[in-house]
Structure formats: C-alpha cells, structure tokens
C-alpha atoms as a PDB file:
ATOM      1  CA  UNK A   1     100.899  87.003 114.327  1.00  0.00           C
ATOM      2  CA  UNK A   2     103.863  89.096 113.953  1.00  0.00           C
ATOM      3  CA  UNK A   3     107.137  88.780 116.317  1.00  0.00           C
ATOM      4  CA  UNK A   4     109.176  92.162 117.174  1.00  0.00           C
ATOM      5  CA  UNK A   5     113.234  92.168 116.713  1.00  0.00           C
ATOM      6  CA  UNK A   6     115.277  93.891 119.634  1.00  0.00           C
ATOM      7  CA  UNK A   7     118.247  95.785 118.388  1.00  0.00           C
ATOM      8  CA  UNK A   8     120.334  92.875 118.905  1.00  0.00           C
ATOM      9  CA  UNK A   9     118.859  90.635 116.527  1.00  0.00           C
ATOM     10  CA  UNK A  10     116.963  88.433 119.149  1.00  0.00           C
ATOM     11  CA  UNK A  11     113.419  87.763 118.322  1.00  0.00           C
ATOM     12  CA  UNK A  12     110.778  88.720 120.993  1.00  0.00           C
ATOM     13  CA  UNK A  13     107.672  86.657 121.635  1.00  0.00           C
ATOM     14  CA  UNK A  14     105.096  87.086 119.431  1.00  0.00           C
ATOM     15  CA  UNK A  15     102.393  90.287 119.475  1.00  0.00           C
ATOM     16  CA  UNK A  16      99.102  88.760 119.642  1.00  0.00           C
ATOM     17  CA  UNK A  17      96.156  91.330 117.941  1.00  0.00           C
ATOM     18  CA  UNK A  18      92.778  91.367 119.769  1.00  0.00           C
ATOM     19  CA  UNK A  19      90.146  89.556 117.959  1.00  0.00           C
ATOM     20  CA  UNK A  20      86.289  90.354 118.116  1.00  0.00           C
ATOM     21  CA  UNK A  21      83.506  87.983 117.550  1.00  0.00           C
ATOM     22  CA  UNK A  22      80.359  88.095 116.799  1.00  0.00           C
ATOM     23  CA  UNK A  23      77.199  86.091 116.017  1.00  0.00           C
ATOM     24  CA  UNK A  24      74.800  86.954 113.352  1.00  0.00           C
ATOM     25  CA  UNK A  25      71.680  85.224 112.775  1.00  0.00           C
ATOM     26  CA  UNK A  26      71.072  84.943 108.518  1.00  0.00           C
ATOM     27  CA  UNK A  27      67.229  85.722 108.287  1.00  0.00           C
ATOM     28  CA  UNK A  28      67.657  85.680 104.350  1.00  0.00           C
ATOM     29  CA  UNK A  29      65.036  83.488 103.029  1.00  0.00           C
ATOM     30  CA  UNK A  30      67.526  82.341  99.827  1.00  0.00           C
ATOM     31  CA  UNK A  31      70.356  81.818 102.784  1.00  0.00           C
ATOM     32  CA  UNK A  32      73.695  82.836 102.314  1.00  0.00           C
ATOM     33  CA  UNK A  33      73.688  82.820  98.284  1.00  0.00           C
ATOM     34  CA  UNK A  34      76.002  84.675  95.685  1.00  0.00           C
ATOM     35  CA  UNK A  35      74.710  87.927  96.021  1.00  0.00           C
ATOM     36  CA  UNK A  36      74.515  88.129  99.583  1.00  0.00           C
ATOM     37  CA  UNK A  37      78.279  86.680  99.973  1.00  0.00           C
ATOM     38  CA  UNK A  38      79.463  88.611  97.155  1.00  0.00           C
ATOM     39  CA  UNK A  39      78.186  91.491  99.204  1.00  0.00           C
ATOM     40  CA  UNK A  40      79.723  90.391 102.586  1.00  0.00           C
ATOM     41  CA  UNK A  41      83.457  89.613 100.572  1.00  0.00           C
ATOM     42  CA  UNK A  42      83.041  93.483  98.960  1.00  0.00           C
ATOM     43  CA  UNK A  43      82.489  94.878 102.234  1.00  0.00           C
ATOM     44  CA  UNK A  44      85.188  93.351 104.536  1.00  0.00           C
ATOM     45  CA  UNK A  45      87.959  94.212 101.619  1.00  0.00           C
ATOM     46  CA  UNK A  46      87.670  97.542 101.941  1.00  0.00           C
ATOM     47  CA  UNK A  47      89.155  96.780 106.265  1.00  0.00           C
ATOM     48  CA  UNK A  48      92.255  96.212 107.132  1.00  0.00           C
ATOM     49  CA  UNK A  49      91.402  93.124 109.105  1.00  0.00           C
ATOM     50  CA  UNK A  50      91.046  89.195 108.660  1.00  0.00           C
ATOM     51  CA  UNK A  51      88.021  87.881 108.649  1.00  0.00           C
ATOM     52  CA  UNK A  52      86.985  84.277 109.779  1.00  0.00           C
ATOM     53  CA  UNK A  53      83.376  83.435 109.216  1.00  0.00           C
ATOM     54  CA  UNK A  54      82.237  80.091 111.277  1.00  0.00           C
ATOM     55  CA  UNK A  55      78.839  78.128 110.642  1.00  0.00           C
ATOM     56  CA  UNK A  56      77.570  74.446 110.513  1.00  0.00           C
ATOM     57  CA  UNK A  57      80.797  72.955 111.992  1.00  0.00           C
ATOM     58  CA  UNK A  58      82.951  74.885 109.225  1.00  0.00           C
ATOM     59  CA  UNK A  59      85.115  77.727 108.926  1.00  0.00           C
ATOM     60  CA  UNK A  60      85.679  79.957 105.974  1.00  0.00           C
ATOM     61  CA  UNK A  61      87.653  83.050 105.045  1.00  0.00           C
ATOM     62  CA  UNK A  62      85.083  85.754 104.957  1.00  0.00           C
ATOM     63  CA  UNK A  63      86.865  87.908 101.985  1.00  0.00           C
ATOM     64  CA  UNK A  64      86.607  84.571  99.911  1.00  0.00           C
ATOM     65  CA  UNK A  65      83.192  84.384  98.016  1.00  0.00           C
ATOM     66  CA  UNK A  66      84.050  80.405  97.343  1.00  0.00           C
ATOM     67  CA  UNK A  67      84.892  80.174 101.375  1.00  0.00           C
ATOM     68  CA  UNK A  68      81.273  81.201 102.135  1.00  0.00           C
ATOM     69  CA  UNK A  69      79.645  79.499  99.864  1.00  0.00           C
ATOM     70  CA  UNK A  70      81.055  76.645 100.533  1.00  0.00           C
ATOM     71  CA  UNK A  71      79.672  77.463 104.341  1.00  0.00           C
ATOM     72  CA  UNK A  72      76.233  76.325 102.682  1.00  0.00           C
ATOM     73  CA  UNK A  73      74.522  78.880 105.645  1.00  0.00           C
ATOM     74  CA  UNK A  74      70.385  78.264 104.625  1.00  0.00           C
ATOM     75  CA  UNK A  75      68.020  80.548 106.181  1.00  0.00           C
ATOM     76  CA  UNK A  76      68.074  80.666 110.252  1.00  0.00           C
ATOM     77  CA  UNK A  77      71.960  79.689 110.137  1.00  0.00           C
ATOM     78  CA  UNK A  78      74.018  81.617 112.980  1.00  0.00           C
ATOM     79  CA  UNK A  79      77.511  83.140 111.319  1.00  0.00           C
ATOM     80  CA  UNK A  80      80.003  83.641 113.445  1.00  0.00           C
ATOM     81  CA  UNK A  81      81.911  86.502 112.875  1.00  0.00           C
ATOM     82  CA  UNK A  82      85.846  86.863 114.015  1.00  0.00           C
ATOM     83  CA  UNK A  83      87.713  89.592 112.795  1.00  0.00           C
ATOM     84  CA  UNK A  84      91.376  90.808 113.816  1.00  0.00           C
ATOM     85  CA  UNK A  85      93.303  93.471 112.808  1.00  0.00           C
ATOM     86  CA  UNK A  86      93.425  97.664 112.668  1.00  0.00           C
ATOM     87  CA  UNK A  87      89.827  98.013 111.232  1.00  0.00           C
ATOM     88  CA  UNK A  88      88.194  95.015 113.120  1.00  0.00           C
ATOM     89  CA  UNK A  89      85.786  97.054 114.658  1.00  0.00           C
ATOM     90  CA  UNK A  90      84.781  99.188 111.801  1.00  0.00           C
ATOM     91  CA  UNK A  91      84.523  96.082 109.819  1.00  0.00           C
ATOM     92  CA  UNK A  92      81.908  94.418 112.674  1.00  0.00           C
ATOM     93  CA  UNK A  93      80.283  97.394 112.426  1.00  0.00           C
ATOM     94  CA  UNK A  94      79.618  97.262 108.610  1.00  0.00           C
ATOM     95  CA  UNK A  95      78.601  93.860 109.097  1.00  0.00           C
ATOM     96  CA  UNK A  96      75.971  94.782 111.887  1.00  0.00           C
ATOM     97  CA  UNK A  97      74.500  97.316 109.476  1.00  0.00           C
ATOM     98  CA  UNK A  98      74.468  94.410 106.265  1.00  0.00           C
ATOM     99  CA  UNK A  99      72.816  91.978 108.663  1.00  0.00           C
ATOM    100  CA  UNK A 100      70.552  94.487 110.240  1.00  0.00           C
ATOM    101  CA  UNK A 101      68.829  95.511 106.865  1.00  0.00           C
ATOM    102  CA  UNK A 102      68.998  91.287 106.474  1.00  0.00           C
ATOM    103  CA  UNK A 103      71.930  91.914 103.520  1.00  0.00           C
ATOM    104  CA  UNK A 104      68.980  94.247 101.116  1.00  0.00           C
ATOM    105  CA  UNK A 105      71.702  95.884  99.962  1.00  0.00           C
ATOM    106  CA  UNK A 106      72.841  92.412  97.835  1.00  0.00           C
ATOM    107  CA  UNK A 107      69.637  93.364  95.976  1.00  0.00           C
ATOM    108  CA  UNK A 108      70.199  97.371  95.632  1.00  0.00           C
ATOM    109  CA  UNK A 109      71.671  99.387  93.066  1.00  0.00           C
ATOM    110  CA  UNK A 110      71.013 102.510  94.644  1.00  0.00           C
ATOM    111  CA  UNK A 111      74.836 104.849  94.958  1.00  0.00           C
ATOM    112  CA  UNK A 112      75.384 107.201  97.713  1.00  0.00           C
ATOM    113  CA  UNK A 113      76.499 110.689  97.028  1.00  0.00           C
ATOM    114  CA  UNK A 114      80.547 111.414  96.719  1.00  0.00           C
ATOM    115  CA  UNK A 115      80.414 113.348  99.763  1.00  0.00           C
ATOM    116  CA  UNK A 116      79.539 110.573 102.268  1.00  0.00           C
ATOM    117  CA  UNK A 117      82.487 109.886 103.551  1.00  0.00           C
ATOM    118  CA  UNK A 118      84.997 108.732 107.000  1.00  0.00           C
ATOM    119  CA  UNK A 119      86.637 111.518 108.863  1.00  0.00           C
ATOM    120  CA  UNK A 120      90.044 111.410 110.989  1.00  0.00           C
ATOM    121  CA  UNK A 121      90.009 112.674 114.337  1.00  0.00           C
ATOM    122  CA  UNK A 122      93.060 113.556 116.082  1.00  0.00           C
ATOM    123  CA  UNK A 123      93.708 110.460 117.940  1.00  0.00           C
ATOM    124  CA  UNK A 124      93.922 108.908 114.163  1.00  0.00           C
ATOM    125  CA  UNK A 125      90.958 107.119 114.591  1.00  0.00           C
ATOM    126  CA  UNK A 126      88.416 107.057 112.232  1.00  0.00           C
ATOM    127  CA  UNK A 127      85.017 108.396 113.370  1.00  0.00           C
ATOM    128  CA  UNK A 128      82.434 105.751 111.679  1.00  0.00           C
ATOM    129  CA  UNK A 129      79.020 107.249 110.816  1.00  0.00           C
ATOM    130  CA  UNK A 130      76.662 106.094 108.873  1.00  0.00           C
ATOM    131  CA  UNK A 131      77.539 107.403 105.323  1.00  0.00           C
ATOM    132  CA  UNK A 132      80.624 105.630 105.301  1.00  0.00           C
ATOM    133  CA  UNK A 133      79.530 102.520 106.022  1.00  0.00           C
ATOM    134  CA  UNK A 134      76.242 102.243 103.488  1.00  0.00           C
ATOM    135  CA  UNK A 135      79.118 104.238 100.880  1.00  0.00           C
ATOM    136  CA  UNK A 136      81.544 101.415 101.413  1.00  0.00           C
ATOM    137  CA  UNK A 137      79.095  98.636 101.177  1.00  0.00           C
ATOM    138  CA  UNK A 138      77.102 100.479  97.961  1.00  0.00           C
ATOM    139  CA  UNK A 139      80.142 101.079  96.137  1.00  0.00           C
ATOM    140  CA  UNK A 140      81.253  97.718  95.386  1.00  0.00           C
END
C-alpha cells in the first residue's frame, strides 16, 4: 500500500490498488507439483503485480515455487488466485490460459517464434493477444 505526500510534508491516507480474484480448479492428475509451480512462479514474474495464491486453509506467495509447494494442492484442489498491481489483469489472464490447457505447458518444450509479441496502444495499455501470453509462459 503506498501513502501520497502533499507539498507540505503531511502524509495522505493510504492509496489502496484494486485486487482481482479468481478461482481455479487444478485438474492435474500429479496436483500442483514442481513443474507445474515452477511454471505458474515463471509466468507471474514476468507482471508487475503480487500474487497471493490461497488453497486448503493456506496462503502462499504465488512467485515463490517453495510457497506453492508448500500449498500441497492434489488433484481437484480449488486455487485461489489474488493478484494486485499494474499487470493484475494480464497476469489473471496468463493464468486462465495455464489452467485452461490444465498447466501442459509444465510438460512442453516447444518455443514460440521472436515475433509473437505485446503491442502498446495509445491509451498505454497493453493489448493482450494470444502470442504474448503462450511467448511469456514458453520462454521461461
């Protein structure tokens, strides 16, 4: 949470960011094991956002391989997803793609071409397709 100065020093209350949340179910017969977490931690570094990852009662950092491990998500498990920051919602939707292919990618070592890529509209928000996302997630 981060707290904005006025020009005479006083402190202002705090600026709260918007989180989003959401709840995947892990349909990975193995459960949430080192390749499939591994995979998860590569993909939400490359957001500007924090990720909290809740299952089973316990909460976890979700760019922390130990964290989610430690989560001990079998097969069936729901994750709960809450991410905050610039690139929350780019991030979710990265996740959405990993969890709708049930994390296969964990198992790939396929490479996308150097031309996938994000583009920058002029509002200076980045138009998510689906190149960027499978190039972010295969490139770790």
């Amino acid at each position: 949470m981060n707290t904005i100065a006025q020009s005479d020093g006083k402190e202002l209350a705090p600026v709260k960011e918007e989180s989003i949340s959401r709840i995947f179910v892990l349909q990975n017969h193995f459960g949430l094991h080192c390749r499939a977490a591994a995979l998860l931690v590569k993909t939400l570094r490359n957001f500007a956002c924090d990720a909290r990852v809740e299952a089973n009662g316990a909460v976890a950092n979700g760019k922390s391989i130990i964290g989610l491990l430690a989560l001990a998500a079998g097969n069936g498990s729901k994750l709960k997803f809450v991410l905050t920051g610039s690139d929350a919602e780019s991030a979710m939707e990265a996740l959405g793609y990993l969890f709708g292919n049930n994390l296969a990618q964990a198992y790939s070592q396929e490479r996308l071409p150097d031309n996938a890529h994000a583009t920058r509209g002029s509002n200076h928000e980045c138009s998510i397709n689906q190149n960027r996302i499978e190039r972010q997630i295969c490139s770790v």
